[in-house]
C-alpha atoms as a PDB file:
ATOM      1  CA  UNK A   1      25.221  -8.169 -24.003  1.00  0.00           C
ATOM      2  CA  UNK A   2      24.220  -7.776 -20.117  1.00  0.00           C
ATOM      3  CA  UNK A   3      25.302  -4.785 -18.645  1.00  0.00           C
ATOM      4  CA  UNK A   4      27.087  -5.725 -14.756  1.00  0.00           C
ATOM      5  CA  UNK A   5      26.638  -3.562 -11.845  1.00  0.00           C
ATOM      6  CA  UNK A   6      29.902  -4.367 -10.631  1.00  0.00           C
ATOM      7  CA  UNK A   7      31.726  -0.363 -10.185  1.00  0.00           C
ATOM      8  CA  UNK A   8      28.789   1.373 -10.808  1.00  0.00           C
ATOM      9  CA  UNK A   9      27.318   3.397  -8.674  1.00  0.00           C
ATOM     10  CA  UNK A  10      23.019   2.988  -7.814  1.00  0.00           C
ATOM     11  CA  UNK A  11      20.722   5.370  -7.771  1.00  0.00           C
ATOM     12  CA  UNK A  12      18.725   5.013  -4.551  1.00  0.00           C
ATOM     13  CA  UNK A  13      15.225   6.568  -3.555  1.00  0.00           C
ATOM     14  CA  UNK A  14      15.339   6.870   0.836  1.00  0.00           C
ATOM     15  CA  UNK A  15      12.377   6.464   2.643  1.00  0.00           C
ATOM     16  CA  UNK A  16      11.903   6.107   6.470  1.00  0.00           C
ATOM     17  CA  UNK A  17      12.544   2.087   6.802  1.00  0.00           C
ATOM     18  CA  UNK A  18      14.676   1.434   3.349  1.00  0.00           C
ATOM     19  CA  UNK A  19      15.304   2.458   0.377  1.00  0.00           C
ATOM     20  CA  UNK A  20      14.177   1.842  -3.573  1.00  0.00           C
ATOM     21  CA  UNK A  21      16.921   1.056  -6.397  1.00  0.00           C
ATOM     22  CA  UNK A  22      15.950   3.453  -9.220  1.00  0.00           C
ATOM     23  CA  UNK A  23      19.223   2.658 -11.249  1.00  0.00           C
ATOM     24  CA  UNK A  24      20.895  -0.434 -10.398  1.00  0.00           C
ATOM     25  CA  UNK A  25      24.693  -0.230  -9.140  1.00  0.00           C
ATOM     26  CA  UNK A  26      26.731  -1.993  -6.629  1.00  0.00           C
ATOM     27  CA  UNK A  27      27.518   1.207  -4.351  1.00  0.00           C
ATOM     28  CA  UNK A  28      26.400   4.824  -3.638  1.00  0.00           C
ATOM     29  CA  UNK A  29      28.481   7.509  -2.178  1.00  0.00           C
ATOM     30  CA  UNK A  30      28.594   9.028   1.080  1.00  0.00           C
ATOM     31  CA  UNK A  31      27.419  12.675   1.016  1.00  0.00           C
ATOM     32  CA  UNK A  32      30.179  13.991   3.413  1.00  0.00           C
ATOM     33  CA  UNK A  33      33.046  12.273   2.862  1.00  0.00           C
ATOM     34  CA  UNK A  34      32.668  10.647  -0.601  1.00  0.00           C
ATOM     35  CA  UNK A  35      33.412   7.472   0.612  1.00  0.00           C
ATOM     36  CA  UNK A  36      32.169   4.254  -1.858  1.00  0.00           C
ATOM     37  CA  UNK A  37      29.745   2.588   0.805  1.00  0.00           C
ATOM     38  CA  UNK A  38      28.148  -1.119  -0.834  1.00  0.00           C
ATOM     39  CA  UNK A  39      25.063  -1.326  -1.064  1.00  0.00           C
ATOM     40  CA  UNK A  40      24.994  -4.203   1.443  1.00  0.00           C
ATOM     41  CA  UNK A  41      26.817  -2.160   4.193  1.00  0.00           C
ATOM     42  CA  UNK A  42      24.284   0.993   3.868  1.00  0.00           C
ATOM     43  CA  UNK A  43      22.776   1.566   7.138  1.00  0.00           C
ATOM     44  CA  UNK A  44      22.374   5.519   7.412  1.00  0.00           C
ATOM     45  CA  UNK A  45      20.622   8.098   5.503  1.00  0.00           C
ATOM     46  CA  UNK A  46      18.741  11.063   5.257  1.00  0.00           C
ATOM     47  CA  UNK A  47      15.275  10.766   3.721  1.00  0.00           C
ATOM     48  CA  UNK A  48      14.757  14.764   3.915  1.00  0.00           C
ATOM     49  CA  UNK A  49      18.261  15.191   2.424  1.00  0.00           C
ATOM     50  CA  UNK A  50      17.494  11.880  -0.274  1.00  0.00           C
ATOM     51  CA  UNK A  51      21.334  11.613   0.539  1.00  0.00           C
ATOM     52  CA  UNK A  52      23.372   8.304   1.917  1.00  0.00           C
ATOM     53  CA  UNK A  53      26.449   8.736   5.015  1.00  0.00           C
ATOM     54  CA  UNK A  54      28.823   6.112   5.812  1.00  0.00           C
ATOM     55  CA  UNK A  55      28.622   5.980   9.249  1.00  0.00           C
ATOM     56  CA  UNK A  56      25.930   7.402  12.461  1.00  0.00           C
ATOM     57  CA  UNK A  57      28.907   9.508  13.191  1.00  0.00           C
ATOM     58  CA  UNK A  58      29.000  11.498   9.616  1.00  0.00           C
ATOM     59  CA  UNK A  59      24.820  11.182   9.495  1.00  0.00           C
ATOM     60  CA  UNK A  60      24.722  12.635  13.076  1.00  0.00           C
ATOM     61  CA  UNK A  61      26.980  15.536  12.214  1.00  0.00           C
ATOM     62  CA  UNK A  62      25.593  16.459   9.142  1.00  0.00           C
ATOM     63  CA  UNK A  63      21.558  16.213  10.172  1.00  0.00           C
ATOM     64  CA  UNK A  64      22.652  18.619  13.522  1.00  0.00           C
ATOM     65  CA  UNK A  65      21.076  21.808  13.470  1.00  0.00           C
ATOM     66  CA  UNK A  66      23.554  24.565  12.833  1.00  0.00           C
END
C-alpha cells in the first residue's frame, strides 16, 4: 500500500538557498504562529533557528535581536 503525503506534515533540513525533505509531507508549520504553510508557498526561514515562518513579516520579527 503507498503511503500519500497529502495532510502530513514534512520534515525539512534549511540551508542558506533551500531546503532538503528529510521526511516527506505536503506542509510544515510556521514557528510563530502555527500556521500550515505548503510546501510550494515556503519562502522564509531561519537556517540558524532550522525553523520555517509564514511570512517576511513573522521571520523579520522573530530573527530581531531582543
Amino acid at each position: 500500500m503507498l503511503m500519500s503525503n497529502t495532510d502530513r506534515p514534512a520534515r525539512l533540513h534549511f540551508m542558506a538557498n533551500g531546503f532538503r525533505v528529510l521526511a516527506p509531507g505536503d506542509h510544515v508549520l510556521c514557528a510563530v504562529s502555527k500556521a500550515r504553510i505548503p510546501l510550494d508557498d515556503l519562502r522564509y526561514w531561519s537556517v540558524a533557528q532550522q525553523a520555517a515562518y509564514a511570512s517576511a513579516a513573522i521571520a523579520s520579527e522573530a530573527m530581531a535581536p531582543r
